[in-house]
C-alpha atoms as a PDB file:
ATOM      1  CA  UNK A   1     222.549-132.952 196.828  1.00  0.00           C
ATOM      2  CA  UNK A   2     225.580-133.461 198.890  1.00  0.00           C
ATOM      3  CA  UNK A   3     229.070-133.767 197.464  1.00  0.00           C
ATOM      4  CA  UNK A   4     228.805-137.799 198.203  1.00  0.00           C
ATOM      5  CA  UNK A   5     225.624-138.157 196.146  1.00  0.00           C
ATOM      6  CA  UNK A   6     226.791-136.015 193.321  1.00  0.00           C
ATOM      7  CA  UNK A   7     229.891-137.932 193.195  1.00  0.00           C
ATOM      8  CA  UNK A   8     227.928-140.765 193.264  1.00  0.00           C
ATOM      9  CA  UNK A   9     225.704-139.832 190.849  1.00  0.00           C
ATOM     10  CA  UNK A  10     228.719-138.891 188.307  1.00  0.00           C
ATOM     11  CA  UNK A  11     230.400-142.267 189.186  1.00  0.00           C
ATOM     12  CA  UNK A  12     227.669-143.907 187.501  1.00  0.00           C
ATOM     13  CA  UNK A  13     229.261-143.274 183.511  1.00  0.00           C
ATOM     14  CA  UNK A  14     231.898-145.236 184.394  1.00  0.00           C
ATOM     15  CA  UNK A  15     230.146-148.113 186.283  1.00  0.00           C
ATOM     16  CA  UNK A  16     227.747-148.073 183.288  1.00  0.00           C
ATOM     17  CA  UNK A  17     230.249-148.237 180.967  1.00  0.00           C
ATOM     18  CA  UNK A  18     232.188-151.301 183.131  1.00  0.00           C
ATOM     19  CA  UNK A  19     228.789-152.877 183.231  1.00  0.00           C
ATOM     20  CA  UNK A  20     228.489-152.888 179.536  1.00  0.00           C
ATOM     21  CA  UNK A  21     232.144-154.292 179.128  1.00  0.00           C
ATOM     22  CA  UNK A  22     231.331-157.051 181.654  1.00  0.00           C
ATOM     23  CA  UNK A  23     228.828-158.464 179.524  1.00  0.00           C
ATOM     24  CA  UNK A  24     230.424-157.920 176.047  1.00  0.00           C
ATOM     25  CA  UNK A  25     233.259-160.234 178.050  1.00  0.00           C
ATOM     26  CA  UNK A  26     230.997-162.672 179.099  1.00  0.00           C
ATOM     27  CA  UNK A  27     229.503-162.722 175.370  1.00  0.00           C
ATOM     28  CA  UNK A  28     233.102-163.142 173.666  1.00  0.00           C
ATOM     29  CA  UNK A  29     233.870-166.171 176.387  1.00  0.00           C
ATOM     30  CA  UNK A  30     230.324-167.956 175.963  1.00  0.00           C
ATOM     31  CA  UNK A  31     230.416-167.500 171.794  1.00  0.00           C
ATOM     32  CA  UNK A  32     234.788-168.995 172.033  1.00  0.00           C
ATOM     33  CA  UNK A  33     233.401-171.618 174.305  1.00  0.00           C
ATOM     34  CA  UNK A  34     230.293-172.406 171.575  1.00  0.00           C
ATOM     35  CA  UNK A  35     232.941-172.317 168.748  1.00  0.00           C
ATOM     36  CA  UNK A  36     235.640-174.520 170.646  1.00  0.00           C
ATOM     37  CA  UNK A  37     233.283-177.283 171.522  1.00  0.00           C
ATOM     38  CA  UNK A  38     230.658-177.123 168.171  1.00  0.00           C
ATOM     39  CA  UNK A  39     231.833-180.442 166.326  1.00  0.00           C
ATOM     40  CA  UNK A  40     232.344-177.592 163.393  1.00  0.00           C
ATOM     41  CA  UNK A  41     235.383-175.768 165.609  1.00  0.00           C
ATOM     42  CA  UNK A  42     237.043-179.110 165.604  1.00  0.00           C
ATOM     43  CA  UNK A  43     237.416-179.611 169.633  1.00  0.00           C
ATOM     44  CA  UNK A  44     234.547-182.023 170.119  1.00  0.00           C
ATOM     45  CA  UNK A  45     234.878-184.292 167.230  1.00  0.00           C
ATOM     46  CA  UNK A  46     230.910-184.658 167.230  1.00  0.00           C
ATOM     47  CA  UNK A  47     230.340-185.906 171.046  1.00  0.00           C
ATOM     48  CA  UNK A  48     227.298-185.362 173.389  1.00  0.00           C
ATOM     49  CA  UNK A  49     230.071-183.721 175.648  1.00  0.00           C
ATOM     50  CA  UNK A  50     230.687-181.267 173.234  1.00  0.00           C
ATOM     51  CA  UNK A  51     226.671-181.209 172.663  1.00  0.00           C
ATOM     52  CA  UNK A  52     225.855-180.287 175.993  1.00  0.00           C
ATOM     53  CA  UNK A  53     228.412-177.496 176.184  1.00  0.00           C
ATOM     54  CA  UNK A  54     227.523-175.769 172.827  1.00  0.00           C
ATOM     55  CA  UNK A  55     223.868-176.077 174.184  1.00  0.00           C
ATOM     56  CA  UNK A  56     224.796-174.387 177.496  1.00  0.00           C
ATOM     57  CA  UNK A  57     227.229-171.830 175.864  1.00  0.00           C
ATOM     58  CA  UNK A  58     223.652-171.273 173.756  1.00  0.00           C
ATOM     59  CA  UNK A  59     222.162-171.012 176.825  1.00  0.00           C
ATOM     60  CA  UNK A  60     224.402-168.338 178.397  1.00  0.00           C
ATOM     61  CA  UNK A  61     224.304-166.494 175.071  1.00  0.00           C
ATOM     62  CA  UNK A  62     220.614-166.107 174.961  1.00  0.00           C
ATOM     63  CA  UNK A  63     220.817-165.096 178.542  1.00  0.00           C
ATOM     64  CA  UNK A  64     223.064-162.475 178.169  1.00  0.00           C
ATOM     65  CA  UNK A  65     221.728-160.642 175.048  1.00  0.00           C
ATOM     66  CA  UNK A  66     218.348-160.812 176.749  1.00  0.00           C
ATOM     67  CA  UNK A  67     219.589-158.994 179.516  1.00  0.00           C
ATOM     68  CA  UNK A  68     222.043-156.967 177.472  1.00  0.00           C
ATOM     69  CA  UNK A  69     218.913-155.467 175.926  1.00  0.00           C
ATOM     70  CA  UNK A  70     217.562-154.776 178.804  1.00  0.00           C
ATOM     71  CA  UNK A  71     220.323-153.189 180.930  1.00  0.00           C
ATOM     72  CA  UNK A  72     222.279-151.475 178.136  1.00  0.00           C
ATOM     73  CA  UNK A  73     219.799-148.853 177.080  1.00  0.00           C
ATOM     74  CA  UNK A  74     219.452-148.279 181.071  1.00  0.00           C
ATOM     75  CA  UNK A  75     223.127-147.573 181.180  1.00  0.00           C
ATOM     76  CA  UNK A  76     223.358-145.626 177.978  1.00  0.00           C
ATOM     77  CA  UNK A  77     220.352-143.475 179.645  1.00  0.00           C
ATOM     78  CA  UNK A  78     222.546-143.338 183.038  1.00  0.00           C
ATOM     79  CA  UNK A  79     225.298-141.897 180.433  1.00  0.00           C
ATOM     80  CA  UNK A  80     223.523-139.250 179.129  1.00  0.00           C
ATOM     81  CA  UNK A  81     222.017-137.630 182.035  1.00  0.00           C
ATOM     82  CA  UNK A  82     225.735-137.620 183.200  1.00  0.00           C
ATOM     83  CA  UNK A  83     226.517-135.923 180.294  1.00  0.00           C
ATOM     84  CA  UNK A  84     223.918-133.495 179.967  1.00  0.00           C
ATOM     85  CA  UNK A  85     224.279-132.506 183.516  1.00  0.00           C
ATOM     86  CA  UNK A  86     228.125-131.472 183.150  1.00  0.00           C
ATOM     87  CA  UNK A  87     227.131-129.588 179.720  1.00  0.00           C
ATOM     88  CA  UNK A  88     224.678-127.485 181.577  1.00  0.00           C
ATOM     89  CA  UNK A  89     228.002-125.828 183.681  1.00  0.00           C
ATOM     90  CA  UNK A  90     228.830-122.546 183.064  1.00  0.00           C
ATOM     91  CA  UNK A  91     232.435-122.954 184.018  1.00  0.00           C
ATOM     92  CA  UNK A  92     234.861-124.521 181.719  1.00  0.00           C
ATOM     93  CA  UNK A  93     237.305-125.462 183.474  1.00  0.00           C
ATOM     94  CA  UNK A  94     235.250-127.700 186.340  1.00  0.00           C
ATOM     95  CA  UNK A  95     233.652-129.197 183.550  1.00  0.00           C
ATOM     96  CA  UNK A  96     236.916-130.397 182.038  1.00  0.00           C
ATOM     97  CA  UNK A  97     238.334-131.752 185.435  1.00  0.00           C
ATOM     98  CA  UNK A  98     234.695-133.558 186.099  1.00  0.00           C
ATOM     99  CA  UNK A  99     234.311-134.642 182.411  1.00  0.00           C
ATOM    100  CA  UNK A 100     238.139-136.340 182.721  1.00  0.00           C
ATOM    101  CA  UNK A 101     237.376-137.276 185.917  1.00  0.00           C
ATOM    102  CA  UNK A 102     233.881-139.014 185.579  1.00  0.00           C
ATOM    103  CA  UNK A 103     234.047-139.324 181.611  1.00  0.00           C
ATOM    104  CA  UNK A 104     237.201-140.309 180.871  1.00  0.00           C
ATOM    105  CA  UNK A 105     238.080-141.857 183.321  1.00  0.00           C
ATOM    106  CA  UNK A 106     241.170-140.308 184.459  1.00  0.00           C
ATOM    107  CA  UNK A 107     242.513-140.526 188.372  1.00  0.00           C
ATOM    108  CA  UNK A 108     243.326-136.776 190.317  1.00  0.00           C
ATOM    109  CA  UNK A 109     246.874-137.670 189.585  1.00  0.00           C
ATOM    110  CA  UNK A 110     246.592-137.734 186.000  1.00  0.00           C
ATOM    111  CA  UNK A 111     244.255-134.713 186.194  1.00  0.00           C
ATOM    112  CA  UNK A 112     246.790-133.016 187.719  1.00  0.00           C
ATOM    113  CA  UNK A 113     249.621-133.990 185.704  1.00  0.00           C
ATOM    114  CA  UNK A 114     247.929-133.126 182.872  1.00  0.00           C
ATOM    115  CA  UNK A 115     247.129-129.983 183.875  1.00  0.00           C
ATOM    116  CA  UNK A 116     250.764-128.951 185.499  1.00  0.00           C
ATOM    117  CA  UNK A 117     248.782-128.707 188.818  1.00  0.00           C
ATOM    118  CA  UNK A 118     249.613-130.443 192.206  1.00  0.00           C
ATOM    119  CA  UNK A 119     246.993-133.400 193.066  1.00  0.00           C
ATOM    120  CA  UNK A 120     245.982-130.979 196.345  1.00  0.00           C
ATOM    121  CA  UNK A 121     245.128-127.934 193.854  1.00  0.00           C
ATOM    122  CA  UNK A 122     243.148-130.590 192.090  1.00  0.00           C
ATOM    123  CA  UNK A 123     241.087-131.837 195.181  1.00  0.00           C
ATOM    124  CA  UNK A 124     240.629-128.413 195.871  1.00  0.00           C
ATOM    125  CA  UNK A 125     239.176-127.841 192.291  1.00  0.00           C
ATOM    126  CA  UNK A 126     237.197-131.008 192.112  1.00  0.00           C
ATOM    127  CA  UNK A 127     235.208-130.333 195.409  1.00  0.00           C
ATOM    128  CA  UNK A 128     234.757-126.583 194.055  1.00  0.00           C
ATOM    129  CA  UNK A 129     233.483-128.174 190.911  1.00  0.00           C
ATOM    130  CA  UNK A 130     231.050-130.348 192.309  1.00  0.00           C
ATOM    131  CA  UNK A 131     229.799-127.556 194.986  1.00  0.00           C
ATOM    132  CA  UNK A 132     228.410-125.493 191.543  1.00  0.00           C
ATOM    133  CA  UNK A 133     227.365-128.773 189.772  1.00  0.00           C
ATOM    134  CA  UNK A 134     223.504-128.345 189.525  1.00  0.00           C
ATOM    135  CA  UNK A 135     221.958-132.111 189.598  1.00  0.00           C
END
């Protein structure tokens, strides 16, 4: 693999994880938009306006679990072999720097202020790191 795929290939905990944010977002808006409008959260005062919007917010709701289902156990999968392939380095040190990197989340900057390094050292140490990362 070349240093592009492997970053790519690490990149995907943290897209996975964003994905699974997006829809517990979407989720929390569709259910507040249900409760708002529902004649019982007091905004619709028992309407077919308010009706209709409860019935699409049920609508989106149903849509999104479905594919929550469906797309979260692919990300959580997309997780772990990230995971497992950073546990299988030898080196401790690259597997920090990738883990904060492509785990936690953390920019080179921060990974180098962390670590009392400079953000060049860093680069340096990244593309080290992924050169003896075996995907």
């Amino acid at each position: 693999m070349t240093y592009e795929e492997k970053r790519e290939y690490l990149y995907q905990y943290q897209d996975a994880k964003r994905e699974m944010q997006a829809y517990m977002t979407d989720l929390e808006f569709w259910r507040s938009v249900g409760e708002s409008t529902s004649p019982s959260g007091g905004c619709g005062f028992g309407t077919s306006t308010s009706g209709s919007k409860v019935e699409s917010a049920s609508v989106h709701i149903a849509d999104l679990e479905r594919d929550m289902a469906r797309d979260i156990q692919f990300c959580k999968e997309k997780q772990k072999e990230v995971r497992n392939a950073l546990k299988r380095m030898r080196t401790g040190k690259y597997k920090a720097l990738l883990c904060d990197i492509y785990i936690a989340g953390m920019s080179k900057l921060q990974a180098a202020n962390e670590r009392g390094m400079s953000v060049r050292s860093i680069n340096n140490m990244h593309r080290r790191a992924l050169s003896i990362l075996d995907i």
